[in-house]
Protein backbone atom coordinates (compact mmCIF):
# COMPACT_ATOMS: atom_id res chain seq x y z
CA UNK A 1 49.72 -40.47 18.38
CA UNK A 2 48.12 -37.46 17.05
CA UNK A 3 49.69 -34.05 18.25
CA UNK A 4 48.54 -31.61 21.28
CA UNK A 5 49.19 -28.22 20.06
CA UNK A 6 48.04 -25.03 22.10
CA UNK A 7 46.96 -21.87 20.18
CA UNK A 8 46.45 -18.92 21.26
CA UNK A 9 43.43 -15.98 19.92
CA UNK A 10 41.61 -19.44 18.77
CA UNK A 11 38.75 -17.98 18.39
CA UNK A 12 39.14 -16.50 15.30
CA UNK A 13 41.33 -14.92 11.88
CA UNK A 14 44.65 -16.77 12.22
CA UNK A 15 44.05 -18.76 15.77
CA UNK A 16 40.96 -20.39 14.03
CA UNK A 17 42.63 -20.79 10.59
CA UNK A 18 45.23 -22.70 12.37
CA UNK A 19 43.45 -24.81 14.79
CA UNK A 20 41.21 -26.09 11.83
CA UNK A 21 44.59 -26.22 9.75
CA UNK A 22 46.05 -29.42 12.43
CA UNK A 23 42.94 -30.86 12.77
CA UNK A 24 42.42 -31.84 8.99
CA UNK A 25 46.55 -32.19 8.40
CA UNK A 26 47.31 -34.55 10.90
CA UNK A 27 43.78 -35.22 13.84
CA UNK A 28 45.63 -33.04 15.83
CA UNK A 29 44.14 -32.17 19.60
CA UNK A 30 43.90 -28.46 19.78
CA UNK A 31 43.99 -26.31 23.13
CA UNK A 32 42.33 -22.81 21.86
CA UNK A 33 42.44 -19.86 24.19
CA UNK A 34 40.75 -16.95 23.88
CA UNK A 35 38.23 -14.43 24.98
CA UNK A 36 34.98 -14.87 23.64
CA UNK A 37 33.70 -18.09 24.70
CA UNK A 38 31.26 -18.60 21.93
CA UNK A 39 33.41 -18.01 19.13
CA UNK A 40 36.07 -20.23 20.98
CA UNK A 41 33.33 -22.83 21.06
CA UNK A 42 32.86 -22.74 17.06
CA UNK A 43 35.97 -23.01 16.57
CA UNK A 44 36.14 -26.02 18.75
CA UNK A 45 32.91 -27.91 17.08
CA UNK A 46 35.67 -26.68 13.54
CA UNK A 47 38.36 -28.41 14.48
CA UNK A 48 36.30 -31.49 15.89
CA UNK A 49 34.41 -31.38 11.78
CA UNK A 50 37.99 -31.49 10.72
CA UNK A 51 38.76 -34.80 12.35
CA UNK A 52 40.55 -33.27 15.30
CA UNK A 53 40.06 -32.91 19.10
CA UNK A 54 39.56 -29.92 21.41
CA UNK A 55 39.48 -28.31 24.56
CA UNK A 56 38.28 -24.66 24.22
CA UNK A 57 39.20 -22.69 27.13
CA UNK A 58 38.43 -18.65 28.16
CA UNK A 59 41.52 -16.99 28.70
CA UNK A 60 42.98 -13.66 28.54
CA UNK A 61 46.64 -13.36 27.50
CA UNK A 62 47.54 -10.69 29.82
CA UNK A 63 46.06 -13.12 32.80
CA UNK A 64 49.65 -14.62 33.48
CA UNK A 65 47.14 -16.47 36.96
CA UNK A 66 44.91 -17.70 34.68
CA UNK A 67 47.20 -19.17 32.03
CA UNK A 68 49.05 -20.56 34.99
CA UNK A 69 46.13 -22.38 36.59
CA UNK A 70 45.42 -23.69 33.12
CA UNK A 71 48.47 -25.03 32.58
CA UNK A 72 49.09 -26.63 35.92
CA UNK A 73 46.08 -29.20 34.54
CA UNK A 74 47.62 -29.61 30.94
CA UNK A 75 49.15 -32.79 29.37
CA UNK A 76 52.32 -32.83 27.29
CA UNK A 77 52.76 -30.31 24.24
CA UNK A 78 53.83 -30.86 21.39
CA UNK A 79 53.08 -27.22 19.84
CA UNK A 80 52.43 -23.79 20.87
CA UNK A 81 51.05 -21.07 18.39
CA UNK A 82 50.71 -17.65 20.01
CA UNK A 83 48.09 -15.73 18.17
CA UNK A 84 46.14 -13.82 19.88
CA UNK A 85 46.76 -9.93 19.35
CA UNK A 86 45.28 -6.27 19.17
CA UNK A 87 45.47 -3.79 16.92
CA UNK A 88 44.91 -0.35 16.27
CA UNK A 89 45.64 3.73 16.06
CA UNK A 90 48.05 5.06 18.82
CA UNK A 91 49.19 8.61 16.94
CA UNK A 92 51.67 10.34 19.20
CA UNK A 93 49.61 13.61 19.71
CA UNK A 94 46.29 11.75 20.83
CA UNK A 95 45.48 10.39 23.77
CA UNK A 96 46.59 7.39 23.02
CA UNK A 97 48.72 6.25 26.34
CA UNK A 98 45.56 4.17 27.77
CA UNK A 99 45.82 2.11 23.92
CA UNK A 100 49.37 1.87 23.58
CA UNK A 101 49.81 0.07 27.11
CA UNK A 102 46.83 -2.48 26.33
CA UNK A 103 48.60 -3.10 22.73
CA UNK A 104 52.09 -3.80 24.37
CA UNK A 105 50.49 -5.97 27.21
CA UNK A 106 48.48 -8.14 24.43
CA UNK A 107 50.74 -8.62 21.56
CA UNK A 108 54.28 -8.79 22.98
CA UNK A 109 53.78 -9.26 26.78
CA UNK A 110 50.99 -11.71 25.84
CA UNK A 111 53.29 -13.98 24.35
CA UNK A 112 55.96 -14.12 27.11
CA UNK A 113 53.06 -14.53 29.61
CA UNK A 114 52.04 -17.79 27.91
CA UNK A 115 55.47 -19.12 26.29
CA UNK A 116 56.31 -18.85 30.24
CA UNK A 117 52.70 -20.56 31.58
CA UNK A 118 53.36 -23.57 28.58
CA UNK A 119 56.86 -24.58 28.51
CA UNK A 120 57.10 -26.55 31.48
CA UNK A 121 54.68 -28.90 29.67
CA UNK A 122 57.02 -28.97 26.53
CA UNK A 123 59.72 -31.34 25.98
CA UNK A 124 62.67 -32.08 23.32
CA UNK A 125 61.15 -31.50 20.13
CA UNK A 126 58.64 -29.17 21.44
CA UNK A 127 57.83 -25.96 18.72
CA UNK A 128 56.88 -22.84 19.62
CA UNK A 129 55.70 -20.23 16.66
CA UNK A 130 55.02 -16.35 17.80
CA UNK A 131 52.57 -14.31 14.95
CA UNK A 132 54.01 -10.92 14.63
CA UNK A 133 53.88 -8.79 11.37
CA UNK A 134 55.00 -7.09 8.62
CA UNK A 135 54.74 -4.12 10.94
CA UNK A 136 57.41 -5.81 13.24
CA UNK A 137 59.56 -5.38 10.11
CA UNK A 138 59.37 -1.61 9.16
CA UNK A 139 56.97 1.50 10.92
CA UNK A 140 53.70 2.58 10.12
CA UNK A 141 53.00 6.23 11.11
CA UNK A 142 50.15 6.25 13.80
CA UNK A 143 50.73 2.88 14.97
CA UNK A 144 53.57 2.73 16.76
CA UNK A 145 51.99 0.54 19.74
CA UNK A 146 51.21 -2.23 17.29
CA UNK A 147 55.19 -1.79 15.57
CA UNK A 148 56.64 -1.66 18.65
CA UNK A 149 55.14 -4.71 19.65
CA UNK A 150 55.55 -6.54 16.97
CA UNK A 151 59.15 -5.26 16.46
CA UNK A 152 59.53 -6.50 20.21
CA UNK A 153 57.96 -9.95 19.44
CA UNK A 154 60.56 -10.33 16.88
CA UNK A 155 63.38 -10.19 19.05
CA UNK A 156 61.55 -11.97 21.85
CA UNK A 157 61.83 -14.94 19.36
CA UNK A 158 65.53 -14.61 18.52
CA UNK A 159 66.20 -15.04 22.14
CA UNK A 160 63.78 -17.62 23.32
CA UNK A 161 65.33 -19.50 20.55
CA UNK A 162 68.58 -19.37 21.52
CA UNK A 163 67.70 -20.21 25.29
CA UNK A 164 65.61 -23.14 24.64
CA UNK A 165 67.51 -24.87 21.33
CA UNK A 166 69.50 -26.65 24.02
CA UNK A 167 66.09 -27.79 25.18
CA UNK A 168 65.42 -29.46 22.20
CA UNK A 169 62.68 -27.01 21.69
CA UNK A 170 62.10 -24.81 18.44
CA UNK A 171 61.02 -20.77 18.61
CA UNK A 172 60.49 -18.83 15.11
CA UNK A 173 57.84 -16.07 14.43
CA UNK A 174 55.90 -15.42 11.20
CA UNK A 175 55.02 -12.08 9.93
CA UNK A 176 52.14 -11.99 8.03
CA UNK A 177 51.20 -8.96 5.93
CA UNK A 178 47.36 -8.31 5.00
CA UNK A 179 45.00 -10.92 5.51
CA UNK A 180 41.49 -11.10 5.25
CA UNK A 181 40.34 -11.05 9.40
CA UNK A 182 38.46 -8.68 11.54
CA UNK A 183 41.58 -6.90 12.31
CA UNK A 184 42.63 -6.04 8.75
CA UNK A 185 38.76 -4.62 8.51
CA UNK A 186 38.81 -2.52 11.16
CA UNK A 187 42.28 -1.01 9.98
CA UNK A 188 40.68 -0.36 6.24
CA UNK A 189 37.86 1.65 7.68
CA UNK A 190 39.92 3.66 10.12
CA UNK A 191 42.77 4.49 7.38
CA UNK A 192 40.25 5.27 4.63
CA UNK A 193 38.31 7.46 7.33
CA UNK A 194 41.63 9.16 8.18
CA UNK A 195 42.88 9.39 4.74
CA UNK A 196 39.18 10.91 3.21
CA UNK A 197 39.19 7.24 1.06
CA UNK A 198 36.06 5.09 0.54
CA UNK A 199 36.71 1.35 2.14
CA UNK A 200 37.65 -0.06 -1.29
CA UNK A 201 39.66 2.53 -2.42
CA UNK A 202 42.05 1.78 -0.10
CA UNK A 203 41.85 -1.53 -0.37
CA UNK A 204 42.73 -1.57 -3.87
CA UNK A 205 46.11 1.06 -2.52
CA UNK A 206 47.23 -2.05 -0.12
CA UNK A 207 46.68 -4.58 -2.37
CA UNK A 208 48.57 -2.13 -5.24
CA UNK A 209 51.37 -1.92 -2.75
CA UNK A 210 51.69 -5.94 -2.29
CA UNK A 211 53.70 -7.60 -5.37
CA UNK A 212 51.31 -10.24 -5.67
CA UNK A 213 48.48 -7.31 -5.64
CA UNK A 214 46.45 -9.17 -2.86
CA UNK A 215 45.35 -9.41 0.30
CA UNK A 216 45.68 -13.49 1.50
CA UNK A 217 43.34 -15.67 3.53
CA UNK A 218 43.75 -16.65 7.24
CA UNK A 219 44.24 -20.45 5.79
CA UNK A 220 47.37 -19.41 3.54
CA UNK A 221 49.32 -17.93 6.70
CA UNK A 222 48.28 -21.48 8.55
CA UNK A 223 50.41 -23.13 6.19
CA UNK A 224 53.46 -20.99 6.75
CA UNK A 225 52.97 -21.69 10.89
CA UNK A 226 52.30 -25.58 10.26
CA UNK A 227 55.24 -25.59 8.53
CA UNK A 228 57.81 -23.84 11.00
CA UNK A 229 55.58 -26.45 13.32
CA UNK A 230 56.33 -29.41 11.74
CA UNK A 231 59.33 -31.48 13.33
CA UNK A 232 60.49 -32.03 9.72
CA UNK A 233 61.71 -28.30 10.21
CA UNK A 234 64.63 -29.03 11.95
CA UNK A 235 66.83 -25.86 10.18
CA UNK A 236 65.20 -22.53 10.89
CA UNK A 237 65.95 -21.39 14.46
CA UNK A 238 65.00 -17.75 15.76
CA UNK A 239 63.81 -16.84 12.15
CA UNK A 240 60.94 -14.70 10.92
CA UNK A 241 59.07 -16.13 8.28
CA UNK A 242 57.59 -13.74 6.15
CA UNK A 243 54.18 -14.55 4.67
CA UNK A 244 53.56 -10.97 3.21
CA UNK A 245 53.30 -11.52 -0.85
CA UNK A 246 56.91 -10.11 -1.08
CA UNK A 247 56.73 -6.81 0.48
CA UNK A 248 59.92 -7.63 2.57
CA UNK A 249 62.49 -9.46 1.00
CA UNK A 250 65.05 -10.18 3.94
């Protein structure tokens, strides 16, 4: 029987890499949550072009009523892949306050708010995978919202996984470093505007900075998830899988 697996931020970059990802690996039936209802909807007809099944549904992270409600109506889960995120400048002499708080409730409270919502419909053998980042694994000056977050997501993991092994139920995080999405765009124009760079000049300084000298592609992180999803992974508890090119090596 093919697998129900919820993700989170389905409507696009990692959400939507993933979704389509389960659909062609194994028919899986995909719950995607997210904001925009048309892209959620694309995503959906993906995943159903894939061989898959699934139920798009609006939903905002930080709406623990509505994730709630949603999940009161759910089936069994076999998966849960929380995605969705922000990003963004919060420099400590802006006025950044309004940012940082919107950040903190989207990328680490986000999480808990659905991990909490979900479980109940998530039994022995259950997996749970939580996207952070490589900024979860060192700081970035100007964005320490997004690293606190993501640092916070991290250790969110190492405890969830500890509280619900017993369960039978699996919780790791990924960290991916850059990938080709809408987010990493909008953080190359605002670094290159801050830095006096064109776009592709500092492009070329990340990629310079990654070992592999590249950024990667929304479906290359899906295969790090699928596999920390897969019940074949039965070893890796509370880790962070790095998917980064080799800029951490931990």
């Amino acid at each position: 029987m093919p697998r129900s697996i919820l993700i989170t931020g389905g409507s696009r970059g990692l959400g939507r890499a993933c979704a389509v990802h389960f659909a062609q690996a194994e028919s899986a039936h995909l719950i995607l949550l997210g904001r925009d209802a048309a892209a959620l909807d694309a995503t959906a007809l993906a995943v159903r072009q894939a061989g898959g099944t699934a139920d798009a549904q609006v939903a905002d992270v930080t709406d623990r009523a509505r994730l709630t409600e949603l999940a009161r109506d759910l089936g069994p889960l076999d998966g849960l892949v929380a995605a969705a995120g922000i990003s963004g400048r919060t420099p400590v002499d802006g006025d950044s306050d309004t940012f940082f708080d919107e950040i903190l409730a989207a990328d680490l409270t986000g999480p808990w708010n659905t991990v909490r919502a979900f479980l109940p419909r998530m039994g022995s053998g259950g997996r749970i995978v939580l996207v952070a980042s490589v900024l979860g694994r060192f700081g970035v000056p100007g964005y320490g919202g997004y690293c606190a977050a993501k640092h916070g997501l991290i250790g969110l993991t190492k405890a969830l996984a500890l509280e619900l092994i017993d369960r039978g139920i699996v919780v790791n995080a990924v960290a991916p470093g850059w990938v080709d999405t809408n987010m990493a765009q909008t953080g190359i124009r605002q670094i290159a505007a801050i830095t006096g760079q064109t776009e592709a000049q500092f492009r070329r300084q990340a990629e310079a900075a990654v070992p592999v000298k590249r950024f990667f592609q929304p479906e290359e992180i899906a295969h790090g998830i699928a596999w920390l999803l897969n019940p074949a992974n039965t070893m890796q508890v509370g880790q962070c899988l790095n998917l980064d090119g080799g800029v951490v090596q931990v």
